[in-house]
PDB file of N, CA and C in Angstrom:
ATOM      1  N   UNK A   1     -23.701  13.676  11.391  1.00  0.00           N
ATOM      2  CA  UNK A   1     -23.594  13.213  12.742  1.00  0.00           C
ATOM      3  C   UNK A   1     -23.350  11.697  12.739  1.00  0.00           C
ATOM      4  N   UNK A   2     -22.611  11.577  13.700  1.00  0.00           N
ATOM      5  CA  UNK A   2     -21.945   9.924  13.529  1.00  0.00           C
ATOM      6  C   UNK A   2     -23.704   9.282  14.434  1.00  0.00           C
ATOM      7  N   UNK A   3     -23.423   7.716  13.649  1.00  0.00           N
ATOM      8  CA  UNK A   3     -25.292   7.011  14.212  1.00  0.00           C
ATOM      9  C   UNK A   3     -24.397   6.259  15.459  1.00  0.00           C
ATOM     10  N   UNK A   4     -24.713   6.452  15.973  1.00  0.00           N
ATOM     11  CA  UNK A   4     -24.432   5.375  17.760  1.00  0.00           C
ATOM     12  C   UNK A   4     -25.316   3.963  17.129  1.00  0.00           C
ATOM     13  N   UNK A   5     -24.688   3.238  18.025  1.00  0.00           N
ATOM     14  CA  UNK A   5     -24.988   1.699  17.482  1.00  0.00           C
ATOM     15  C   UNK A   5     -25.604   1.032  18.362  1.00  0.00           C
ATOM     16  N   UNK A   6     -27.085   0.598  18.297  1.00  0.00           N
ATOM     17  CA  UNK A   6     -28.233   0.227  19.158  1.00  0.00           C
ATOM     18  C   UNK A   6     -27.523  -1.092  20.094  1.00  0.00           C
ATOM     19  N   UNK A   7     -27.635  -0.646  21.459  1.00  0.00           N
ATOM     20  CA  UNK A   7     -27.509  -1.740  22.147  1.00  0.00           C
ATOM     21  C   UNK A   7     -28.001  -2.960  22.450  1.00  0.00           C
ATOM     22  N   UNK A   8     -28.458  -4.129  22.447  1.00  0.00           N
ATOM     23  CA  UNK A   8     -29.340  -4.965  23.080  1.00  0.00           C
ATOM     24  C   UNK A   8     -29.093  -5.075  25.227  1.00  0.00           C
ATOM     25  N   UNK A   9     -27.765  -5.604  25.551  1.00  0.00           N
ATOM     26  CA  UNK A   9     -27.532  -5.664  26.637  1.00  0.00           C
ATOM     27  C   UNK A   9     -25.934  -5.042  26.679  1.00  0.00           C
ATOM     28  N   UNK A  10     -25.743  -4.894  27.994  1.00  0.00           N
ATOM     29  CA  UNK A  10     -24.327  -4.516  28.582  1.00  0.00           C
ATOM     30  C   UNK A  10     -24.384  -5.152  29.450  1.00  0.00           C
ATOM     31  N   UNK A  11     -22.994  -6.189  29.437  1.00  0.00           N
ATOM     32  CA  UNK A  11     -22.508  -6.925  30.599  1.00  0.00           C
ATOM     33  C   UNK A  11     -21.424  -6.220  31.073  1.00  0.00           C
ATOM     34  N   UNK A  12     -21.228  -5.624  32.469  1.00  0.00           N
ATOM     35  CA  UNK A  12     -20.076  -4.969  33.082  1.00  0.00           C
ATOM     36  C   UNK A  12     -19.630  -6.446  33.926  1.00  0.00           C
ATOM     37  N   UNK A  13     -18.459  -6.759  33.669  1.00  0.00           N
ATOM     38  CA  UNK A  13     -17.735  -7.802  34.512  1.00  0.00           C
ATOM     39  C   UNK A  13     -16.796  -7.165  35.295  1.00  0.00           C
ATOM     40  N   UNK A  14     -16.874  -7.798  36.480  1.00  0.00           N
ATOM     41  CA  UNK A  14     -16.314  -6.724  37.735  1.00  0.00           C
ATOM     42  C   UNK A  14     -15.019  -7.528  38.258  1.00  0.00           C
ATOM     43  N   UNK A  15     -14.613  -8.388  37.301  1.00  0.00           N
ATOM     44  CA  UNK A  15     -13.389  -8.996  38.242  1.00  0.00           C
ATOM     45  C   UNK A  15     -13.462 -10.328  38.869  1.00  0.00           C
ATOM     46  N   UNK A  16     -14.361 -10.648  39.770  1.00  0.00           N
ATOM     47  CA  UNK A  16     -14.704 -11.553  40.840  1.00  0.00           C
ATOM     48  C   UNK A  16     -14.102 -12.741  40.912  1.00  0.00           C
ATOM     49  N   UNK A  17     -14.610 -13.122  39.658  1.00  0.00           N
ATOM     50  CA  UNK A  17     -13.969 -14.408  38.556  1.00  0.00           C
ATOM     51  C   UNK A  17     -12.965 -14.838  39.477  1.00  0.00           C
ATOM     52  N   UNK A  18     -11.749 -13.892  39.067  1.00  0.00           N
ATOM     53  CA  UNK A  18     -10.673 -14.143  39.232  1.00  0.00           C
ATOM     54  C   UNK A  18     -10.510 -15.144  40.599  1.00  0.00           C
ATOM     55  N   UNK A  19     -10.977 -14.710  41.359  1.00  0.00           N
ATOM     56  CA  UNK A  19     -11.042 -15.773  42.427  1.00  0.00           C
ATOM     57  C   UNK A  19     -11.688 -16.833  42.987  1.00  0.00           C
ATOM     58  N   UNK A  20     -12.124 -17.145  41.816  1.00  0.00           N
ATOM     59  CA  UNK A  20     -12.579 -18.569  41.840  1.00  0.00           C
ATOM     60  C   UNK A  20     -11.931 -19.251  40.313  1.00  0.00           C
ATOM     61  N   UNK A  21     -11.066 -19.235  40.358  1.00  0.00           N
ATOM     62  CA  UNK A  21     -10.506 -19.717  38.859  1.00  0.00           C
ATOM     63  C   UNK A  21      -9.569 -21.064  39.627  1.00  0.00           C
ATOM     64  N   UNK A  22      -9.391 -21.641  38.775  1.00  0.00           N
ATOM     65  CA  UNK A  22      -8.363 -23.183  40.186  1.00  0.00           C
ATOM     66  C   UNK A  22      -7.291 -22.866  40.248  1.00  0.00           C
ATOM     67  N   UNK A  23      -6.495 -23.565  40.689  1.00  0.00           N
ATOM     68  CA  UNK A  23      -5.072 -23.235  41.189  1.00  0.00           C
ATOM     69  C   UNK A  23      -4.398 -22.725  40.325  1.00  0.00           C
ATOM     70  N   UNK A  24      -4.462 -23.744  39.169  1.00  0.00           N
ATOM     71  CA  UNK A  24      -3.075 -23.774  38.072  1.00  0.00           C
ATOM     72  C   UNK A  24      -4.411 -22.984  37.036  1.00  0.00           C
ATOM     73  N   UNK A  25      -4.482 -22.049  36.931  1.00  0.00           N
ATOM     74  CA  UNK A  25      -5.798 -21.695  36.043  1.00  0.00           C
ATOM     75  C   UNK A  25      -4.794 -20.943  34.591  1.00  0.00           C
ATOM     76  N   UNK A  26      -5.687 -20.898  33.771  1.00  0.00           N
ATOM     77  CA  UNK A  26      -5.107 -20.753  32.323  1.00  0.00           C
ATOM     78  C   UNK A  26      -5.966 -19.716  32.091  1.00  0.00           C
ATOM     79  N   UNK A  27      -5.352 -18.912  30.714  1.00  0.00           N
ATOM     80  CA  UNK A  27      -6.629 -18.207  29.772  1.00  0.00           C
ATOM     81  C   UNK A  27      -7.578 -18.582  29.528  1.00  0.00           C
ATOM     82  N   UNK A  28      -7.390 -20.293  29.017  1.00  0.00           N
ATOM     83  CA  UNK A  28      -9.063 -21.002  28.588  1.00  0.00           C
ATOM     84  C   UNK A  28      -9.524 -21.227  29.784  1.00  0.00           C
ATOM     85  N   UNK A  29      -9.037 -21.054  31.324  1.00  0.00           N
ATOM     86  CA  UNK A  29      -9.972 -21.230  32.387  1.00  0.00           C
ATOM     87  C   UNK A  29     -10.552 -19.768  32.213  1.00  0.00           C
ATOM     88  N   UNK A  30     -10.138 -18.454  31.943  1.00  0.00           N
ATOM     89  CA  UNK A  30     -10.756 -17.481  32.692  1.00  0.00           C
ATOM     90  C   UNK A  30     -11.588 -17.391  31.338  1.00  0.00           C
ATOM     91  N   UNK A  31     -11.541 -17.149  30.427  1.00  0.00           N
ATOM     92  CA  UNK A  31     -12.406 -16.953  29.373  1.00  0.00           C
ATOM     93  C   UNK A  31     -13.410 -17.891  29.243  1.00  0.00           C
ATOM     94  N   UNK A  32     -13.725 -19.278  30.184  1.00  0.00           N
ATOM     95  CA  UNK A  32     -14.462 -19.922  30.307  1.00  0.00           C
ATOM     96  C   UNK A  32     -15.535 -19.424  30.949  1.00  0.00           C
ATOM     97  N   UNK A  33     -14.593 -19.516  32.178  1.00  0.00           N
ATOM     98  CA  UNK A  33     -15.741 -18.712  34.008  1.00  0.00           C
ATOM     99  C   UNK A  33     -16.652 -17.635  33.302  1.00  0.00           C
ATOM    100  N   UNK A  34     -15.741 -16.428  32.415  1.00  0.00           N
ATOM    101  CA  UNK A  34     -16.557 -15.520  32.518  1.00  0.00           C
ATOM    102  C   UNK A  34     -17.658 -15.348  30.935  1.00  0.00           C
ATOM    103  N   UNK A  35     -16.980 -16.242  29.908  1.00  0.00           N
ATOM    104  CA  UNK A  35     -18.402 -16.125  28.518  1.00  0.00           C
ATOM    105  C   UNK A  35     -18.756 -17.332  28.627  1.00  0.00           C
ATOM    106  N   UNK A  36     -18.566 -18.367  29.618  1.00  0.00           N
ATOM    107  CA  UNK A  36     -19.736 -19.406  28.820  1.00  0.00           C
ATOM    108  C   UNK A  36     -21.428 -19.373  29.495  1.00  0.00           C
ATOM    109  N   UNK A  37     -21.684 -18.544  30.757  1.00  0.00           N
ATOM    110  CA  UNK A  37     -23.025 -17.693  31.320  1.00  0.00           C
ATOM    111  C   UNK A  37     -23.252 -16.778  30.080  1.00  0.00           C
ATOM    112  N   UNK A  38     -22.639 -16.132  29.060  1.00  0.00           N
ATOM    113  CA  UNK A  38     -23.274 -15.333  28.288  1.00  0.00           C
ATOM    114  C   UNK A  38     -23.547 -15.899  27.150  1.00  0.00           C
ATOM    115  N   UNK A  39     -23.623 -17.362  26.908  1.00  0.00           N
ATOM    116  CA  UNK A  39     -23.378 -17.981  25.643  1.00  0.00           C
ATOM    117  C   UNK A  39     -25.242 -18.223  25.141  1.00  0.00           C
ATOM    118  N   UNK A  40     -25.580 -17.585  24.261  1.00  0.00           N
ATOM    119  CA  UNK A  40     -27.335 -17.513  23.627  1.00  0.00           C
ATOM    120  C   UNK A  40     -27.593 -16.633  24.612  1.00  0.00           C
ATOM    121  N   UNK A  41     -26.985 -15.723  25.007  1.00  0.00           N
ATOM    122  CA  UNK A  41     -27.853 -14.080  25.371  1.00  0.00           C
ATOM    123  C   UNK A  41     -27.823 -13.006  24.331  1.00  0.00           C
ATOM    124  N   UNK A  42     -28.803 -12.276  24.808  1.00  0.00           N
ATOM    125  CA  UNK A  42     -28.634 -10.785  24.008  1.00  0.00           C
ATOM    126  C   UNK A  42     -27.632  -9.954  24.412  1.00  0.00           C
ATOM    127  N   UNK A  43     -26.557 -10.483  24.886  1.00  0.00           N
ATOM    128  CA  UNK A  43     -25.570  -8.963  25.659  1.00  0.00           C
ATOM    129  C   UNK A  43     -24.784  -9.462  24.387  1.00  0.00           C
ATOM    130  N   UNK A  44     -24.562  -8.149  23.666  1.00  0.00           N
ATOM    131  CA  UNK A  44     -23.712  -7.644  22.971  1.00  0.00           C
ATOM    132  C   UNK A  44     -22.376  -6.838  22.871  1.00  0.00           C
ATOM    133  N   UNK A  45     -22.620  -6.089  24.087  1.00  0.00           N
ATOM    134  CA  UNK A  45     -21.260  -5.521  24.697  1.00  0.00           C
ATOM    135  C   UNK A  45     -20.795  -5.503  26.211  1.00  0.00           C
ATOM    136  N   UNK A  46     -19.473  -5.973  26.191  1.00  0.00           N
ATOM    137  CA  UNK A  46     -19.067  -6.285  27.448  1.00  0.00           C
ATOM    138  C   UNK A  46     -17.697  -5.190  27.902  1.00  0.00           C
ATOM    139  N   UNK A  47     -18.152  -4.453  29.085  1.00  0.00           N
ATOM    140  CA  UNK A  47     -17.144  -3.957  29.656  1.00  0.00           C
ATOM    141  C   UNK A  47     -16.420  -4.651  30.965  1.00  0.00           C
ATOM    142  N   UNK A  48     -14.851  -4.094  31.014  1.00  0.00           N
ATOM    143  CA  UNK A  48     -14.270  -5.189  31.719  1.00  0.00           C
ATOM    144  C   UNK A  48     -13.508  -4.031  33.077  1.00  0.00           C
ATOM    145  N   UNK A  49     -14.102  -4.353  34.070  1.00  0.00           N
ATOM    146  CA  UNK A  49     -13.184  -3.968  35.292  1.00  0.00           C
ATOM    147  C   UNK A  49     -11.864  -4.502  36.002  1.00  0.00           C
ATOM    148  N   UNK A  50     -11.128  -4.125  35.845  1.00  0.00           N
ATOM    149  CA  UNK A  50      -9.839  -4.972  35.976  1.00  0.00           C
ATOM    150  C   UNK A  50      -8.733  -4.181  37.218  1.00  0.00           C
ATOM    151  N   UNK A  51      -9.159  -4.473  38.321  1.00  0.00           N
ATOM    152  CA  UNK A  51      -8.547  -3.714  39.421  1.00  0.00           C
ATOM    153  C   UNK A  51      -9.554  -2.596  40.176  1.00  0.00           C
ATOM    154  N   UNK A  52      -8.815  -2.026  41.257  1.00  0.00           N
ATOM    155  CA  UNK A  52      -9.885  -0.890  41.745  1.00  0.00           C
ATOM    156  C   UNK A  52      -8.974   0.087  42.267  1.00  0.00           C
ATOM    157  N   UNK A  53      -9.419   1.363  42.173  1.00  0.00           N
ATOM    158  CA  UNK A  53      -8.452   2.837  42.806  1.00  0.00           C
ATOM    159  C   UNK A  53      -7.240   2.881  41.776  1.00  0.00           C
ATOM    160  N   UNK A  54      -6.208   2.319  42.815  1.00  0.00           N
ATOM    161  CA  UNK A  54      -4.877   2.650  41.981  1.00  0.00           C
ATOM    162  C   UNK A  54      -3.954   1.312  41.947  1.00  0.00           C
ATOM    163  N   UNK A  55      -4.951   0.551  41.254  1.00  0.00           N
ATOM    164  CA  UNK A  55      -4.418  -0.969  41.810  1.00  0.00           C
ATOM    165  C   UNK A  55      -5.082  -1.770  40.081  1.00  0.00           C
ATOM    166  N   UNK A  56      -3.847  -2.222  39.695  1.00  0.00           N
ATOM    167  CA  UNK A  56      -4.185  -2.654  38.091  1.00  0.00           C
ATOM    168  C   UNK A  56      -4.581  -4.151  38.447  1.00  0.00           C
ATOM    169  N   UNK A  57      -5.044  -5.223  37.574  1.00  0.00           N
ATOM    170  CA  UNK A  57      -5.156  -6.707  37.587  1.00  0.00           C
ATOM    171  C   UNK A  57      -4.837  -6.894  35.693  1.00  0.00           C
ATOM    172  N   UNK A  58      -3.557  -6.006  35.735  1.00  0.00           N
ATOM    173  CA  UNK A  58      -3.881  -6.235  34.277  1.00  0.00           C
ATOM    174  C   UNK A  58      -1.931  -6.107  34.051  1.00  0.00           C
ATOM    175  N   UNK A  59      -0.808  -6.386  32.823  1.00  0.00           N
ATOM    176  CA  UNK A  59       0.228  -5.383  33.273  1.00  0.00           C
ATOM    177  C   UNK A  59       0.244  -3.894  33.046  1.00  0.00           C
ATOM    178  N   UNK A  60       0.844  -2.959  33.644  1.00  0.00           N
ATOM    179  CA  UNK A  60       0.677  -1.882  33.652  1.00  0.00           C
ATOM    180  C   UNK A  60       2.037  -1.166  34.059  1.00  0.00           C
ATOM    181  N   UNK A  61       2.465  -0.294  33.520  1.00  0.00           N
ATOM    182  CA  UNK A  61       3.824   0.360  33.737  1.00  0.00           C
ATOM    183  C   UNK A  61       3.955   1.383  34.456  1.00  0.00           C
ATOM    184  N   UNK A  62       2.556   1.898  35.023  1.00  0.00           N
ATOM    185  CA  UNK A  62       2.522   3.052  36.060  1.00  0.00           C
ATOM    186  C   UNK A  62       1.515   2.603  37.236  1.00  0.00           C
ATOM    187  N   UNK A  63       0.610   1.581  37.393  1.00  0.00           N
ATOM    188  CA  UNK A  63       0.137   1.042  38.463  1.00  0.00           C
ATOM    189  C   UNK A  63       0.330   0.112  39.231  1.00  0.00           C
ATOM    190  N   UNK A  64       0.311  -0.152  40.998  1.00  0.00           N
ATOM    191  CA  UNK A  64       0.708  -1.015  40.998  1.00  0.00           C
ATOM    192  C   UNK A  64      -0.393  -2.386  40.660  1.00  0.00           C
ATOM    193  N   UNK A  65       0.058  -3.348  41.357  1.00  0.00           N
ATOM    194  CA  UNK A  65      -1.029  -4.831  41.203  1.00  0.00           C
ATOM    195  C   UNK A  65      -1.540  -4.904  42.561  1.00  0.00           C
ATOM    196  N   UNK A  66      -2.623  -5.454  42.509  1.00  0.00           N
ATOM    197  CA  UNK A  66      -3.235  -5.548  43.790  1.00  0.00           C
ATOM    198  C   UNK A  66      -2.121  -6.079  44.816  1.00  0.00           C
ATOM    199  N   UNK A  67      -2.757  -5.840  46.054  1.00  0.00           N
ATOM    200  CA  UNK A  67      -1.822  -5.890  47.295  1.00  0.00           C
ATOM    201  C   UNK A  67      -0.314  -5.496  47.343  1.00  0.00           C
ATOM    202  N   UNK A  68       0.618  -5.248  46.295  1.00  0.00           N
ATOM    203  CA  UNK A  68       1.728  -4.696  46.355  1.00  0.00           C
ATOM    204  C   UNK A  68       1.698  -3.332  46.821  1.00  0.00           C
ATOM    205  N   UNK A  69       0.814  -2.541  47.159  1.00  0.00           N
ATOM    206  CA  UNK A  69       0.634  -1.312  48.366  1.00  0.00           C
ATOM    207  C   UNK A  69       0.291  -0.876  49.205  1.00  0.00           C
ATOM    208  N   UNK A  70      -0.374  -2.595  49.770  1.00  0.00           N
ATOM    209  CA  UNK A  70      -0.291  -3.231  51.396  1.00  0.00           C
ATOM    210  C   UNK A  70       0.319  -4.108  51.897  1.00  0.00           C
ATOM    211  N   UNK A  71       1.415  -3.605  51.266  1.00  0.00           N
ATOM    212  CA  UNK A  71       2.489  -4.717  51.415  1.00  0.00           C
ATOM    213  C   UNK A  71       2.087  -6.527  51.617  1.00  0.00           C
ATOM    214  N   UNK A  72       1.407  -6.509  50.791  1.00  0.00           N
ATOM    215  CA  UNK A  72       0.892  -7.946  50.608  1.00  0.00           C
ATOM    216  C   UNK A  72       0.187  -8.619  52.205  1.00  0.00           C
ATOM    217  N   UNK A  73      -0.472  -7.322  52.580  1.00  0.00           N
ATOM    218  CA  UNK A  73      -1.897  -7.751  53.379  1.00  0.00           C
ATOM    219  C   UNK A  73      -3.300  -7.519  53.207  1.00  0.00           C
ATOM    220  N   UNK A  74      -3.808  -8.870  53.222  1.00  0.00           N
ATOM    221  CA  UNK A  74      -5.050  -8.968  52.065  1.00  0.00           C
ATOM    222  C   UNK A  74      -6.354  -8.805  52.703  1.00  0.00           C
ATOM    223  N   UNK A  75      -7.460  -8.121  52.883  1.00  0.00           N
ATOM    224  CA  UNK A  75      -8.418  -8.069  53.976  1.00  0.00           C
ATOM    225  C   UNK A  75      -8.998  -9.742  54.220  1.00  0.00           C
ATOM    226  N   UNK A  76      -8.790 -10.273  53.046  1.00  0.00           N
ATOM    227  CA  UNK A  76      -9.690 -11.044  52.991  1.00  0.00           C
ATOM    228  C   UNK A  76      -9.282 -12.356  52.599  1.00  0.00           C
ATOM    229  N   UNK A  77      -9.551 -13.577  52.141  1.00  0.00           N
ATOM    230  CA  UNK A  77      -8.506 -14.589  51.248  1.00  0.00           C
ATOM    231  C   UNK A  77      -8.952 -14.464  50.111  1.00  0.00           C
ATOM    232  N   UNK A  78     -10.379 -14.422  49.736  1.00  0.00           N
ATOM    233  CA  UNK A  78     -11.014 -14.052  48.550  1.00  0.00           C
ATOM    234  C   UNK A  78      -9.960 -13.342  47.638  1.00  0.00           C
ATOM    235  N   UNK A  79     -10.105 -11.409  48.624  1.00  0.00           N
ATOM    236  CA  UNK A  79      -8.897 -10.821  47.814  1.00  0.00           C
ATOM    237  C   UNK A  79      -7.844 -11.550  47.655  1.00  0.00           C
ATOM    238  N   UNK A  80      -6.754 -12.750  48.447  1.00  0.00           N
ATOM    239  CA  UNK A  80      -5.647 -12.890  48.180  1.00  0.00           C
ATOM    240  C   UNK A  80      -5.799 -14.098  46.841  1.00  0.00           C
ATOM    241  N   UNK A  81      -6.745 -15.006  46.936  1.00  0.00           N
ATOM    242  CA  UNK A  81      -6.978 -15.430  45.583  1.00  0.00           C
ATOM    243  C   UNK A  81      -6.855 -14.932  44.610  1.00  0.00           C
ATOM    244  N   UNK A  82      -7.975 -13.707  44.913  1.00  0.00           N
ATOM    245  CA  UNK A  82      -7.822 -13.274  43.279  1.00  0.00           C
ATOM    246  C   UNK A  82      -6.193 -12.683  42.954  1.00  0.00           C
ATOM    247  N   UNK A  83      -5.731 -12.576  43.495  1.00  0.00           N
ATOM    248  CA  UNK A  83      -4.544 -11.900  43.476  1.00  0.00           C
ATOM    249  C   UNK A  83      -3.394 -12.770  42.937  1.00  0.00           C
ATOM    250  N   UNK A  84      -3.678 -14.013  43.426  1.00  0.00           N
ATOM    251  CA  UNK A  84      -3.455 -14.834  43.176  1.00  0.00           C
ATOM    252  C   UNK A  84      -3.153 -15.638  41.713  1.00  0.00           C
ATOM    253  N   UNK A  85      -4.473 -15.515  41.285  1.00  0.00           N
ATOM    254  CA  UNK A  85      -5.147 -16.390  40.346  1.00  0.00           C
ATOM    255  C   UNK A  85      -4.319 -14.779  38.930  1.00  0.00           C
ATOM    256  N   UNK A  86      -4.407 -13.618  39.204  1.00  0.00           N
ATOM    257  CA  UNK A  86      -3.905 -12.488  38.587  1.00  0.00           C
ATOM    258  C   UNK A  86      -2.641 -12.633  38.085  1.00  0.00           C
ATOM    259  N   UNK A  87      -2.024 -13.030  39.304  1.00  0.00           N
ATOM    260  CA  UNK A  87      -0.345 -12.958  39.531  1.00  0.00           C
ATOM    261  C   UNK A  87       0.461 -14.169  38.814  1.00  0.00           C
ATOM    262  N   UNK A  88      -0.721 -15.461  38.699  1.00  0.00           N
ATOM    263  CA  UNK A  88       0.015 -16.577  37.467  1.00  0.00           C
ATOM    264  C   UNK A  88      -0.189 -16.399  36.266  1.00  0.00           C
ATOM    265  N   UNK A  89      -1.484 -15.629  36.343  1.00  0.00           N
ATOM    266  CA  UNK A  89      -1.515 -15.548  34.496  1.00  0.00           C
ATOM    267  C   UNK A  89      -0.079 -14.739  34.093  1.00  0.00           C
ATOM    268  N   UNK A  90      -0.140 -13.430  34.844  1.00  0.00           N
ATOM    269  CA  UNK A  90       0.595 -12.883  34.279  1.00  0.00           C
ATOM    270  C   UNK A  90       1.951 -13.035  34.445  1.00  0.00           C
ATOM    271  N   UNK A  91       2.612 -14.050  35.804  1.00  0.00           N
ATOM    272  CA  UNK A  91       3.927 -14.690  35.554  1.00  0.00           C
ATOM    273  C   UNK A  91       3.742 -15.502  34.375  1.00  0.00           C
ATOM    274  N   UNK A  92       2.706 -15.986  33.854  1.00  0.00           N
ATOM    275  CA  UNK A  92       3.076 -16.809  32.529  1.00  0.00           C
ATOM    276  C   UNK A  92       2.841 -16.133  31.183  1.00  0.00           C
ATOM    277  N   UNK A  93       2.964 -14.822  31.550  1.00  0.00           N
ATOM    278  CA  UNK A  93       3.129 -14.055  30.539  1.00  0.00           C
ATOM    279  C   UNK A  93       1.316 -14.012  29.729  1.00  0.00           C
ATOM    280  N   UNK A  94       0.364 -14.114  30.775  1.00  0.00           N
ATOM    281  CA  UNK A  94      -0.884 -13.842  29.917  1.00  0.00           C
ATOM    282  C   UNK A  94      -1.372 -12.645  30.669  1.00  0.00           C
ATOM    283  N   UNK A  95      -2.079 -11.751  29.734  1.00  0.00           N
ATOM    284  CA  UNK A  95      -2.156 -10.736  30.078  1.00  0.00           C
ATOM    285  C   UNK A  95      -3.978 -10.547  29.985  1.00  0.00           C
ATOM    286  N   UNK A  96      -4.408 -10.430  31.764  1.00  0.00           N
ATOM    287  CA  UNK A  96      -6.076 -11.014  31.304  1.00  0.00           C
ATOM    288  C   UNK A  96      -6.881  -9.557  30.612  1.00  0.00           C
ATOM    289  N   UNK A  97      -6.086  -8.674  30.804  1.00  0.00           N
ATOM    290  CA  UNK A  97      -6.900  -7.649  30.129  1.00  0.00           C
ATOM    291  C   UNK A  97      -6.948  -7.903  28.513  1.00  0.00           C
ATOM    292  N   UNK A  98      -5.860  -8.013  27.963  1.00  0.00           N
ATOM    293  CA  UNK A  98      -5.906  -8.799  26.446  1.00  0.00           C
ATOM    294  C   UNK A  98      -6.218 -10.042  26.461  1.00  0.00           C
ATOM    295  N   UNK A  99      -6.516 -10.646  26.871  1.00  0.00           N
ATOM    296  CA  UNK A  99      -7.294 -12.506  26.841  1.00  0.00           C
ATOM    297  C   UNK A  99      -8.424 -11.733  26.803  1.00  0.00           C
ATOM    298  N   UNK A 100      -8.717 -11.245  27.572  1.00  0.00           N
ATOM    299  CA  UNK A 100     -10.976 -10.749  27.728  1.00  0.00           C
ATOM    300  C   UNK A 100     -10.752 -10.078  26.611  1.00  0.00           C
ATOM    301  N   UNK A 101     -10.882  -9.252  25.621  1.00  0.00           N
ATOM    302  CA  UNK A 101     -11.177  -8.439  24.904  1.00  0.00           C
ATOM    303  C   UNK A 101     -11.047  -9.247  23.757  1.00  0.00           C
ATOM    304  N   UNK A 102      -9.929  -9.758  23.341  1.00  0.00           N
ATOM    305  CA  UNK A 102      -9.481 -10.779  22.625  1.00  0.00           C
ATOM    306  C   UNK A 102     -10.855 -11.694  22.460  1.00  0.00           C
ATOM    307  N   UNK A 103     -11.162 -12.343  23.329  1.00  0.00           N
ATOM    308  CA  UNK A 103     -12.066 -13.398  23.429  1.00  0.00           C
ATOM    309  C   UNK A 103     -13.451 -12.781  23.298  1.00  0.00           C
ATOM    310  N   UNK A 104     -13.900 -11.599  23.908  1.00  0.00           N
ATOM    311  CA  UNK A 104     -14.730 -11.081  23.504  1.00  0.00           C
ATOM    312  C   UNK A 104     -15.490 -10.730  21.917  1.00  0.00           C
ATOM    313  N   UNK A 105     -14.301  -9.870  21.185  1.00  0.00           N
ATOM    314  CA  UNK A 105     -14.241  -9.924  20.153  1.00  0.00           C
ATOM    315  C   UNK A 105     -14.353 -11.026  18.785  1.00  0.00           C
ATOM    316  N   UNK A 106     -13.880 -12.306  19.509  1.00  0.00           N
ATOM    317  CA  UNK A 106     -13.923 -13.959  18.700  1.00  0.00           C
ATOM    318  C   UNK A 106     -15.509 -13.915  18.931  1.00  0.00           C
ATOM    319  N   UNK A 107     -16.154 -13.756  19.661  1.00  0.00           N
ATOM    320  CA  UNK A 107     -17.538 -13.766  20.221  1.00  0.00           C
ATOM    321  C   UNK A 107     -18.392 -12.723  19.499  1.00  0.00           C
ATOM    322  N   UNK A 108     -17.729 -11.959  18.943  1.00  0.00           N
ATOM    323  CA  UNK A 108     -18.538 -10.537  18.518  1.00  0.00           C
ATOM    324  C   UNK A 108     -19.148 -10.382  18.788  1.00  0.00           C
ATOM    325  N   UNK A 109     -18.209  -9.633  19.937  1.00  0.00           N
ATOM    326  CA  UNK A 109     -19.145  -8.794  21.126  1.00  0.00           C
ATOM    327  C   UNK A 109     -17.636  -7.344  21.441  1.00  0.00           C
ATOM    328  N   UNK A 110     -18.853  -5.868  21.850  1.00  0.00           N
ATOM    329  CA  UNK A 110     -17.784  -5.091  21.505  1.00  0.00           C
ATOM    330  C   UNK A 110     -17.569  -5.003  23.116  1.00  0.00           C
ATOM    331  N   UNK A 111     -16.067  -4.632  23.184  1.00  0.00           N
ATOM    332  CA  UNK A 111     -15.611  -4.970  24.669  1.00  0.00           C
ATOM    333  C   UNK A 111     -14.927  -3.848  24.643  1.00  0.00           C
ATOM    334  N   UNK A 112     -14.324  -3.274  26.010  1.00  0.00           N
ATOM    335  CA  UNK A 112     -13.406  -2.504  26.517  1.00  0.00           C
ATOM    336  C   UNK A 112     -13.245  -2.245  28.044  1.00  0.00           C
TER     337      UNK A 112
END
């Protein structure tokens, strides 16, 4: 029988971040916001929420991105931030679902 591997903590990160990241925000901004609160904790594994329903924050070849299926009406500005803050990484070709895991992993910490 395979041994499962003792947890200490689970951090579920839900996204939020994203909209509070600054204007011109980078990978080393978002990988900042969200591991330097976990930096000398016991959380060892981090899961990553990246969108909600049928709505990716990540690239994706069969979902859309947030607000592109409300035709870019946002309930909120919060939501349009984050949407925002989503939509430059990945015009600059960063992809935050591989930055978090990536960075996670430099951290050894198991992520998905």
């Amino acid at each position: 029988m395979r041994q499962r591997k003792k947890r200490a903590f689970i951090y579920c990160w839900d996204g939020d971040d994203f909209g509070y990241l600054p204007e011109r925000s980078t990978n080393e901004d978002l990988v900042k916001k969200v591991f330097t609160p976990l930096e000398g904790s016991a959380i060892d594994t981090v899961f990553f929420l990246l969108g909600s329903g049928n709505e990716a924050e990540y690239r994706s070849s069969f979902l859309q991105m947030a607000g592109e299926g409300q035709n870019y009406n946002f309930l909120s500005a919060g939501s349009y931030k984050r949407y925002m803050a989503v939509k430059r990484l990945l015009d600059a070709q960063n992809d935050p679902a591989d930055t978090l895991i990536n960075a996670a992993r430099e951290r050894n910490l198991d992520a998905s």
